[in-house]
Protein backbone atom coordinates (compact mmCIF):
# COMPACT_ATOMS: atom_id res chain seq x y z
CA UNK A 1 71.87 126.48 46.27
CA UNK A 2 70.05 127.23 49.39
CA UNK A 3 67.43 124.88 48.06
CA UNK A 4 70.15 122.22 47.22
CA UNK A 5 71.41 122.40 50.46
CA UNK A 6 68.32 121.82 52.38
CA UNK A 7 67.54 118.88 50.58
CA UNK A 8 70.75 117.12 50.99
CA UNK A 9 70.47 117.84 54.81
CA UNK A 10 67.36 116.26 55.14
CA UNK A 11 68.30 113.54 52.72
CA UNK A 12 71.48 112.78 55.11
CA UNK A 13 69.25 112.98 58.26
CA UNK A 14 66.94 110.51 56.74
CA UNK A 15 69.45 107.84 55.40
CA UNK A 16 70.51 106.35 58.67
CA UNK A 17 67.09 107.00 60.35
CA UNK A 18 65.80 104.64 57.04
CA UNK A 19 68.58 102.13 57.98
CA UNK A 20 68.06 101.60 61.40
CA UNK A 21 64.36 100.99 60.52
CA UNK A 22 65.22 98.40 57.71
CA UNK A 23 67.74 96.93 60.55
CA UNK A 24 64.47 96.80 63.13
CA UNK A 25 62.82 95.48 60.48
CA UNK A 26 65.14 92.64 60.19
CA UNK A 27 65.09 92.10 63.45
CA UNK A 28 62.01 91.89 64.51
CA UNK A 29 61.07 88.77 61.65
CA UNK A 30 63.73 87.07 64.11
CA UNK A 31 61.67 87.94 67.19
CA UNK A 32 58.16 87.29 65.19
CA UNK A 33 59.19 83.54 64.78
CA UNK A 34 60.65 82.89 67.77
CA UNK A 35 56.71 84.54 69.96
CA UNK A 36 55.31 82.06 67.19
CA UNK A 37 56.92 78.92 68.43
CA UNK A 38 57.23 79.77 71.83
CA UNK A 39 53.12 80.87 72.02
CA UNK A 40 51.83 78.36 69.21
CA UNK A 41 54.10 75.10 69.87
CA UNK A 42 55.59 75.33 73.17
CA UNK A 43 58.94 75.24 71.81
CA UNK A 44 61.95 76.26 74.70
CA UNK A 45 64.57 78.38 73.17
CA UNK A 46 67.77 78.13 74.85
CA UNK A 47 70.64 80.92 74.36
CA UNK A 48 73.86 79.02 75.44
CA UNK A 49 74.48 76.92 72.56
CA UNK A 50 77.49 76.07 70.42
CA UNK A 51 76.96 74.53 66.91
CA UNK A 52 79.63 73.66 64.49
CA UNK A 53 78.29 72.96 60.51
CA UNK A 54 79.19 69.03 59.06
CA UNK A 55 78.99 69.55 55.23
CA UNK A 56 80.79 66.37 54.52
CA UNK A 57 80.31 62.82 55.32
CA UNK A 58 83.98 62.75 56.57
CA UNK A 59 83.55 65.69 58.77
CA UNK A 60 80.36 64.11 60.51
CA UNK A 61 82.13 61.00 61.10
CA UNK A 62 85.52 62.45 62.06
CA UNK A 63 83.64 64.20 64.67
CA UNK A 64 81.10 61.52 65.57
CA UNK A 65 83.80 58.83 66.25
CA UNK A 66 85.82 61.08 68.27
CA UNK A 67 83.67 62.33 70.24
CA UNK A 68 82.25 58.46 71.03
CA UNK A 69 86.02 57.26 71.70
CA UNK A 70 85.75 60.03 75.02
CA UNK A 71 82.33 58.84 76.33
CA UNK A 72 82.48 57.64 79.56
CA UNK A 73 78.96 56.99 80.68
CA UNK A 74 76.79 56.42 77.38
CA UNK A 75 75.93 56.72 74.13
CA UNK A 76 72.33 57.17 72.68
CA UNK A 77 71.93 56.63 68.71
CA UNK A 78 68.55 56.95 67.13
CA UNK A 79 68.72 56.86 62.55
CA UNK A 80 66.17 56.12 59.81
CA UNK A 81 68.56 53.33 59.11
CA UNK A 82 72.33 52.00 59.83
CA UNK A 83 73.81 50.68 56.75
CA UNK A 84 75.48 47.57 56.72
CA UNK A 85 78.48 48.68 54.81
CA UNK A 86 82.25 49.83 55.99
CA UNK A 87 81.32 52.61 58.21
CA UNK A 88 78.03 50.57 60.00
CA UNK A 89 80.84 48.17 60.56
CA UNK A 90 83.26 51.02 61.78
CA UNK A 91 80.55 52.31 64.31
CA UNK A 92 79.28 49.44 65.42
CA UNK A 93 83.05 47.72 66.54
CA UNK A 94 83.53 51.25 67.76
CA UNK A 95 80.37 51.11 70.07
CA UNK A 96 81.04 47.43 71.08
CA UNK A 97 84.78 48.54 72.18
CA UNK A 98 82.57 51.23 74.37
CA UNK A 99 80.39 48.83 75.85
CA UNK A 100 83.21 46.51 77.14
CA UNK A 101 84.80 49.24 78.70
CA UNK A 102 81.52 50.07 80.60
CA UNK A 103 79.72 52.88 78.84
CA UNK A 104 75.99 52.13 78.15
CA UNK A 105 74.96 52.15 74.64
CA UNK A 106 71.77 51.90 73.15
CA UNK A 107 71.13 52.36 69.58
CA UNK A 108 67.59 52.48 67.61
CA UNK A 109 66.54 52.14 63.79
CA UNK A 110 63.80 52.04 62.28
CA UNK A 111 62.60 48.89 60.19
CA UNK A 112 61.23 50.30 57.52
CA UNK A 113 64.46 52.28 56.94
CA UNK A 114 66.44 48.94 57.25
CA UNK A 115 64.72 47.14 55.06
CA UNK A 116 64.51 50.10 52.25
CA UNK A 117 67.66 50.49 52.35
CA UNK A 118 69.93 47.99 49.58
CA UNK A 119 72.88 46.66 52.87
CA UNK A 120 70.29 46.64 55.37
CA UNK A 121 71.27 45.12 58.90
CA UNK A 122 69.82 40.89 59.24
CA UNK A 123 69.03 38.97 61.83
CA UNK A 124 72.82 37.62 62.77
CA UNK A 125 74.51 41.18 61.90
CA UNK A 126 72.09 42.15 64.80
CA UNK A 127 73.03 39.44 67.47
CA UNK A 128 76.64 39.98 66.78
CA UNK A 129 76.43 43.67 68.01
CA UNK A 130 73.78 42.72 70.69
CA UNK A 131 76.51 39.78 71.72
CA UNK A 132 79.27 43.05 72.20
CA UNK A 133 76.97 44.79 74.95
CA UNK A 134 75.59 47.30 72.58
CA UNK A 135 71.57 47.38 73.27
CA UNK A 136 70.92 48.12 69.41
CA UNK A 137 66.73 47.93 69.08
CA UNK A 138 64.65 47.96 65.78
CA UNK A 139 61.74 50.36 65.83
CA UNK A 140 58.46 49.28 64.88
CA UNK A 141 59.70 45.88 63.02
CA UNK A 142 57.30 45.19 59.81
CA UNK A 143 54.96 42.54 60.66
CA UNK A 144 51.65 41.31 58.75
CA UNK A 145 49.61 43.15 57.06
CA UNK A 146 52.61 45.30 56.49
CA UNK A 147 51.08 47.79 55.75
CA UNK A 148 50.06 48.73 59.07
CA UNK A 149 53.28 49.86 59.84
CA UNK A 150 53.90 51.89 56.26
CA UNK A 151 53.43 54.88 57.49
CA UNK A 152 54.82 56.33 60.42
CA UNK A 153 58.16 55.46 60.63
CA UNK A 154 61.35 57.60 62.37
CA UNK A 155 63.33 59.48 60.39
CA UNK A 156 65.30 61.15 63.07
CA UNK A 157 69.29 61.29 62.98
CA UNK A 158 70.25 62.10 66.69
CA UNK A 159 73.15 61.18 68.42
CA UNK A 160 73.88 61.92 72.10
CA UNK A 161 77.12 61.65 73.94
CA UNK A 162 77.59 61.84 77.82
CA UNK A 163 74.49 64.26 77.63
CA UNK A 164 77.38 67.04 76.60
CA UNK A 165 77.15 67.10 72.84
CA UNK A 166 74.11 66.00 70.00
CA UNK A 167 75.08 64.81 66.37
CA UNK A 168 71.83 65.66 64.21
CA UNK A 169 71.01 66.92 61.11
CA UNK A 170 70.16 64.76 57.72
CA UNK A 171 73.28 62.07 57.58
CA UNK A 172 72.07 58.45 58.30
CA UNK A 173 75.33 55.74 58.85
CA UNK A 174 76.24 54.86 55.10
CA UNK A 175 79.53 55.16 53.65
CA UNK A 176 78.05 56.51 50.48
CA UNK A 177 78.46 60.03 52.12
CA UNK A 178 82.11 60.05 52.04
CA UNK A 179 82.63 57.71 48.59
CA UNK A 180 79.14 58.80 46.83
CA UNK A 181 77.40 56.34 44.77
CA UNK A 182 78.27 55.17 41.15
CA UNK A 183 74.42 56.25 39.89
CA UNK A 184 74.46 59.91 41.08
CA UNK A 185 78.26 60.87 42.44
CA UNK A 186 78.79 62.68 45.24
CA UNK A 187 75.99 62.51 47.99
CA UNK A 188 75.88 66.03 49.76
CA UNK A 189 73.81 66.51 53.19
CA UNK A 190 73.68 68.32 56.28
CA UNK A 191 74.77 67.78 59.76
CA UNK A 192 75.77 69.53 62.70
CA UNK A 193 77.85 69.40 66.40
CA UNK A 194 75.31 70.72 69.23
CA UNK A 195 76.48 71.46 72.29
CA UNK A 196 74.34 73.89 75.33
CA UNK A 197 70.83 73.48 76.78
CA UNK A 198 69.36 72.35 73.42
CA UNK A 199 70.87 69.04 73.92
CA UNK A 200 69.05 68.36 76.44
CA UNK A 201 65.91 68.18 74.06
CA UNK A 202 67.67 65.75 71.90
CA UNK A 203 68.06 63.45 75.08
CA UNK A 204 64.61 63.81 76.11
CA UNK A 205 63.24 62.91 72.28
CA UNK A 206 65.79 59.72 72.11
CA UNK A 207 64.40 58.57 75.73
CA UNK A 208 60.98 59.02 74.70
CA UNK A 209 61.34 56.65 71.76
CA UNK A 210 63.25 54.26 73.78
CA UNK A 211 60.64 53.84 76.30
CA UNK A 212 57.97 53.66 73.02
CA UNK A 213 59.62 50.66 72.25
CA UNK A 214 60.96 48.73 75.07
CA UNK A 215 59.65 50.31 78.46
CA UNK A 216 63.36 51.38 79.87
CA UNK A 217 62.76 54.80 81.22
CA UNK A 218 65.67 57.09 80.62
CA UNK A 219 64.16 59.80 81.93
CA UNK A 220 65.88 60.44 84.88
CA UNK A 221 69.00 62.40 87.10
CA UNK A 222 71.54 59.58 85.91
CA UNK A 223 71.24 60.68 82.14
CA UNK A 224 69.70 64.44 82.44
CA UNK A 225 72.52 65.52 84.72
CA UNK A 226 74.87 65.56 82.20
CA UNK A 227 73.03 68.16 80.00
CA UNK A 228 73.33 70.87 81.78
CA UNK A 229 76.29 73.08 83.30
CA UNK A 230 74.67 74.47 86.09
CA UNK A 231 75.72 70.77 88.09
CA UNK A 232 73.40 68.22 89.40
CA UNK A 233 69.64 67.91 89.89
CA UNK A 234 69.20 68.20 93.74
CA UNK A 235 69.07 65.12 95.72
CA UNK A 236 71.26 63.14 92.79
CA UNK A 237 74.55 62.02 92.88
CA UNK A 238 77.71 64.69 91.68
CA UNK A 239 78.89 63.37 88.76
CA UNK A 240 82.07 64.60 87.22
CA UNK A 241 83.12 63.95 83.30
CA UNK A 242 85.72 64.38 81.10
CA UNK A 243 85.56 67.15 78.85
CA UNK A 244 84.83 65.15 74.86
CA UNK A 245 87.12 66.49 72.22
CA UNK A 246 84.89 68.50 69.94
CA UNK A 247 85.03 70.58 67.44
CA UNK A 248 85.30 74.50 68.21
CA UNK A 249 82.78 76.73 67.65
CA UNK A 250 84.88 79.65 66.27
CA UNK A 251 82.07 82.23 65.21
CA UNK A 252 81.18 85.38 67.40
CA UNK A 253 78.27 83.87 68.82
CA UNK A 254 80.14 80.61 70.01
CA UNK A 255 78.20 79.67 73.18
CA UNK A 256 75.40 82.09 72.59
CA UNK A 257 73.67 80.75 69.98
CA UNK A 258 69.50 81.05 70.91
CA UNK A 259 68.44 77.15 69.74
CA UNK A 260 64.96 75.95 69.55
CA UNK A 261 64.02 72.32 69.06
CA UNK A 262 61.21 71.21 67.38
CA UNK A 263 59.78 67.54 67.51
CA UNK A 264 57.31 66.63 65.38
CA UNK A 265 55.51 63.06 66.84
CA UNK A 266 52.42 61.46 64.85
CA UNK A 267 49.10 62.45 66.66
CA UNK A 268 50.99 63.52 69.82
CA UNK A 269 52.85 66.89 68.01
CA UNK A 270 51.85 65.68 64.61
CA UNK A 271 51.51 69.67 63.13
CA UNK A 272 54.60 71.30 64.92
CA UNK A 273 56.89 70.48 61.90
CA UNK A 274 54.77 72.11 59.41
CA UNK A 275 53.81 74.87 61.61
CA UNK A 276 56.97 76.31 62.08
CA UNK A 277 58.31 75.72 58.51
CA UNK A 278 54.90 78.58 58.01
CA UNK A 279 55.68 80.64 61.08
CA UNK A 280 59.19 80.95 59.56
CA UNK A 281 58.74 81.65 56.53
CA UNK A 282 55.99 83.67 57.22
CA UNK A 283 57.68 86.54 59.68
CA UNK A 284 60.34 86.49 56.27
CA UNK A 285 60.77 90.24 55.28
CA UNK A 286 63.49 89.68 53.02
CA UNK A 287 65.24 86.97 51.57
CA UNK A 288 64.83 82.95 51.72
CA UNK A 289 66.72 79.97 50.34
CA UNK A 290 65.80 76.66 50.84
CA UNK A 291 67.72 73.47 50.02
CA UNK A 292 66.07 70.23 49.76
CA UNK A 293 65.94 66.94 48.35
CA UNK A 294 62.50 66.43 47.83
CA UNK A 295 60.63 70.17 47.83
CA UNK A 296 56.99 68.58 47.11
CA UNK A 297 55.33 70.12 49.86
CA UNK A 298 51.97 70.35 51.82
CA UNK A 299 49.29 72.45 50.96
CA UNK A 300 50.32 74.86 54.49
CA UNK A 301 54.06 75.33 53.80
CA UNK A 302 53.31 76.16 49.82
CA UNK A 303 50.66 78.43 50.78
CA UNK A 304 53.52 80.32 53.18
CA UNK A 305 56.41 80.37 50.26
CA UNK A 306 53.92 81.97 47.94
CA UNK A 307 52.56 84.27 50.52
CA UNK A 308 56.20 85.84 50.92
CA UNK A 309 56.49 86.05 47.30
CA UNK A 310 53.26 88.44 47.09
CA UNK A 311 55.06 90.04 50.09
CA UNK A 312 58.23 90.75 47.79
CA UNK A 313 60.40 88.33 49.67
CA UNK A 314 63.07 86.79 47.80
CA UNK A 315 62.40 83.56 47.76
CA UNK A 316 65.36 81.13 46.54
CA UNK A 317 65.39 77.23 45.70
CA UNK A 318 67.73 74.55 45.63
CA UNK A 319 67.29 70.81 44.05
CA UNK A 320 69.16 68.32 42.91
CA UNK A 321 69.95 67.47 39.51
CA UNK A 322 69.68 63.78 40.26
CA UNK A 323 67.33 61.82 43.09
CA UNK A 324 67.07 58.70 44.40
CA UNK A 325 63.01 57.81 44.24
CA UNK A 326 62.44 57.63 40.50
CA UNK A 327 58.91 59.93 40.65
CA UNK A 328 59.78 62.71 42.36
CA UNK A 329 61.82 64.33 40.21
CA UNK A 330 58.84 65.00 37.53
CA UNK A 331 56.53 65.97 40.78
CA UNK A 332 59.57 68.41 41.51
CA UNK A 333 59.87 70.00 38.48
CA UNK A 334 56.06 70.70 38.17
CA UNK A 335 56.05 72.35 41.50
CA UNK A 336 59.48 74.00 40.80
CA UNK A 337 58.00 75.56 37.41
CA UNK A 338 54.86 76.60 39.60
CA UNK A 339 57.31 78.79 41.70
CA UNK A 340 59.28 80.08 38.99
CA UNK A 341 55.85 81.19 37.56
CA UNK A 342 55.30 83.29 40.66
CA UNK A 343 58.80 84.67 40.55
CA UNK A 344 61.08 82.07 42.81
CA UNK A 345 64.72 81.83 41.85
CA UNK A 346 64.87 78.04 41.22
CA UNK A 347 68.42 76.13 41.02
CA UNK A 348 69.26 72.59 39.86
CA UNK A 349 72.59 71.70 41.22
CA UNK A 350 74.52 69.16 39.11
CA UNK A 351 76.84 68.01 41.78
CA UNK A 352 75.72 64.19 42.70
CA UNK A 353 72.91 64.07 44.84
CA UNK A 354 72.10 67.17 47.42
CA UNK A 355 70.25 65.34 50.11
CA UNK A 356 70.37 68.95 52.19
CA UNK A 357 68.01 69.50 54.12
CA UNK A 358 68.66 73.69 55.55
CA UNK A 359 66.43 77.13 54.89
CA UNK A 360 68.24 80.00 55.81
CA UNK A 361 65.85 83.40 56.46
CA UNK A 362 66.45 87.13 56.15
CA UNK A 363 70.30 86.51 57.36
CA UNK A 364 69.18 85.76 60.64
CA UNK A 365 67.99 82.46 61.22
CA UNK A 366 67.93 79.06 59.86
CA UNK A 367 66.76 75.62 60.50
CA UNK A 368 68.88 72.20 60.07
CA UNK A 369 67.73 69.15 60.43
CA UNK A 370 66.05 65.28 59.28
CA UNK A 371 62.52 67.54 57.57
CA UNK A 372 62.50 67.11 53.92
CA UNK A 373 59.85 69.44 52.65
CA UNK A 374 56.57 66.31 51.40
CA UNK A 375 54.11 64.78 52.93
CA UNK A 376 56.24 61.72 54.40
CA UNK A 377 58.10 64.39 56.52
CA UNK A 378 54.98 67.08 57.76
CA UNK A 379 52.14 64.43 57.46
CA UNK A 380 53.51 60.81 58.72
CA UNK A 381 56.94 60.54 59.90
CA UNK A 382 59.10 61.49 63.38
CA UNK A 383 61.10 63.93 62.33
CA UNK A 384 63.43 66.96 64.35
CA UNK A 385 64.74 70.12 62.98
CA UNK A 386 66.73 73.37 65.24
CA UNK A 387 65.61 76.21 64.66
CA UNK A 388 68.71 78.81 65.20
CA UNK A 389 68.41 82.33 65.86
CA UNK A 390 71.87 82.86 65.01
CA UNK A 391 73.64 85.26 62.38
CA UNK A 392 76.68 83.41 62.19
CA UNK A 393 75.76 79.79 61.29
CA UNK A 394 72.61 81.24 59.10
CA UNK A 395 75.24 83.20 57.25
CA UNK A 396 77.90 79.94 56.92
CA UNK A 397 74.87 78.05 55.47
CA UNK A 398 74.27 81.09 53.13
CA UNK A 399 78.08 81.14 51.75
CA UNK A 400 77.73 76.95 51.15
CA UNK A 401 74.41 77.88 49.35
CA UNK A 402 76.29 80.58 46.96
CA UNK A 403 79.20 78.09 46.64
CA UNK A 404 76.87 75.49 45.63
CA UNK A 405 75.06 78.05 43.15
CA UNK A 406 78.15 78.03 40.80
CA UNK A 407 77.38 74.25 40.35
CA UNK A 408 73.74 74.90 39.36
CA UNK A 409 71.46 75.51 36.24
CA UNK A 410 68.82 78.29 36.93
CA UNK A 411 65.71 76.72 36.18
CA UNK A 412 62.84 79.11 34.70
CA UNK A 413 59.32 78.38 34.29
CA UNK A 414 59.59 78.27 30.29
CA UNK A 415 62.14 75.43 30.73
CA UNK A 416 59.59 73.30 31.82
CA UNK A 417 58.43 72.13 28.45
CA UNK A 418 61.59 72.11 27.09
CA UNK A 419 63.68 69.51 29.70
CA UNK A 420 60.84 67.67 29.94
CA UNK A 421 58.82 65.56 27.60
CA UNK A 422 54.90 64.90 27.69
CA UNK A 423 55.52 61.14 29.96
CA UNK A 424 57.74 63.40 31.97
CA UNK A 425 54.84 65.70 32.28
CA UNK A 426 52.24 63.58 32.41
CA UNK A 427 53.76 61.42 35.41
CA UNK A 428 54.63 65.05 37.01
CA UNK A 429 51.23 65.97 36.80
CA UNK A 430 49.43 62.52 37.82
CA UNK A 431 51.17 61.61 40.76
CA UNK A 432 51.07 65.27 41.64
CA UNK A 433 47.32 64.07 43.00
CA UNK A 434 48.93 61.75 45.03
CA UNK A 435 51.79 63.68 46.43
CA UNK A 436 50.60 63.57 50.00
CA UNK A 437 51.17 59.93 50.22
CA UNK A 438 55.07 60.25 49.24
């Protein structure tokens, strides 16, 4: 008994000693990726942030027009594309009713995203808005040989407001994200409400592609002063707002949330995207789940997932049952039964088409943004992703993932050759060669 007794002391001494070492442990992964980014890439994390999630079209949009009805000085809008459908429309009389009434707006999209997509905004749909005030400018239009201008295009979704408040994440302007689309369904993505410091970043990414394109510097006291709540730049004019109706933050961490901004730019910042994708999946100890539409990858980034599967870290994905580029899903499924092979939890969801583009990380932190995880988004294009160090919103994304996982199939490596046939395969494999072009 003596003996007995002994043992369960110890045993009781060592439990919570074990637990706060597993909670360091945790912890410190948190810490690990934030010295990466900070040391490797420069990136500023700011701690006063408020984010609220947009799972649905009509959440974004709810919030995004509301918001833009209370600007008073401008509006900056930067997408891969603005389709010319019922809520393009929507928007655009929306930002031409701003414009009249004084506010500065300026809107960007990029050509090659027009003209991909199948209501993309002409010639007249264009001097119509320009004829309402709106500044509305087409980044890097298509001209002969066209395929000089194939490559790097922006994929960015940012929209700023007054400098108080940033609309980002993976929603372009299409209506298809509230109604869905006859050929898949429902059309699921991810966007977000940012408000703090981290805004600021988003200002200072739209201004630099502004300037890119047609030499108006934005850079300045007049639009910078409004990002921050510690008052005016010294020397500049006081300039009071309205508060804009937003939506509330209502975790914990409202207004603490530690935000850091990465901006990946061809040539200038052209390996910061893919680099912290590794850093953060790299400090994993525990658990990751990724969603995303495309999950094709660069040589880097799949080096990193299967480097944290050696390292016993639970490594979770999420694809979509249905896609809208007519290759990728046999390139997906090879590199999806590659995974499996290695021990990756691998989930087809059935419902529509999940355009998501999140990775959530030992409970702690999470990214959101326009990355989808090929070659278009870490090799070619302008892209932007937060990075939150933030328990609560890593841990709403994780109950929309579990949610979601109820509308999946599991996917295991011997399915492979069973749900797909040998032109399946074959086309999986042979563009496979060629997957750092798409």
């Amino acid at each position: 008994m003596s003996l007995l007794r002994t043992f369960l002391s110890a045993f009781l001494m060592l439990v919570p000693c074990w637990l706060r070492a597993q909670q360091s442990g945790v912890q410190a992964s948190d810490e690990l990726f934030r010295q990466s980014l900070e040391q490797q890439l420069g990136v500023e994390f700011t701690k006063d942030n408020s984010i609220v999630l947009l799972h649905t079209g009509q959440a974004k949009f709810d919030a995004m027009f509301t918001a833009i009805r209370a600007a008073r000085h401008y509006v900056h809008l930067e997408y891969f594309n603005f389709r010319n459908d019922s809520i393009g429309l929507a928007l655009f009389d929306l930002l031409g009713q701003k414009a009249s009434e004084g506010v500065e707006v300026r809107a960007m999209f990029d050509s090659f995203g027009n003209s991909s997509n199948d209501s993309p905004l002409k010639r007249r749909h264009l001097e119509a808005i320009r004829a309402t005030g709106v500044k509305v400018e087409e980044f890097d239009p298509l001209k002969f040989p066209w395929f000089n201008h194939a490559f790097h295009r922006d994929h960015r979704k940012i929209v700023v407001i007054d400098g108080k408040v940033c609309f980002t994440g993976g929603m372009n302007v299409a209506d298809y994200y509230i109604h869905g689309r006859p050929e898949y369904g429902e059309w699921r993505d991810m966007h977000m409400q940012l408000t703090g410091s981290a805004v600021r970043e988003y200002e200072r990414i739209f201004a630099r592609m502004w300037w890119q394109q047609t030499g108006e510097v934005l850079l300045n006291e007049k639009y910078l002063d409004f990002n921050t709540s510690y008052g005016p730049l010294p020397g500049s004019a006081d300039v009071s707002h309205a508060q804009l109706p937003l939506l509330a933050d209502t975790t914990s961490t409202s207004g603490s949330k530690v935000v850091g901004v990465v901006d990946r730019r061809p040539y200038a910042t052209s390996k910061n995207m893919r680099k912290a994708y590794v850093a953060a999946i790299d400090a994993a100890q525990r658990n990751i789940q990724i969603v995303n539409p495309y999950p094709v990858n660069v040589k880097s980034v799949r080096r990193a997932m299967r480097r944290a599967l050696k390292r016993g870290v639970r490594l979770e994905i999420m694809v979509s049952a249905n896609s809208d580029v007519p290759i990728t899903p046999d390139v997906v499924a090879l590199e999806m039964r590659n995974f499996a092979r290695r021990g990756a939890e691998v989930y087809y969801n059935q419902t529509g088409f999940h355009h998501s583009k999140v990775m959530m990380v030992d409970d702690i932190y999470c990214t959101v943004g326009s990355t989808n995880l090929d070659a278009r988004s870490f090799l070619f294009d302008y892209e932007v992703n937060s990075f939150i160090l933030d328990r609560s919103t890593t841990s709403q994304l994780q109950q929309i993932f579990e949610a979601d996982k109820k509308n999946c199939i599991p996917f295991k490596a011997s399915d492979y050759r069973r749900n797909y046939n040998f032109g399946h395969r074959l086309t999986g494999h042979f563009f496979s060669l060629f997957r750092g072009f798409f």
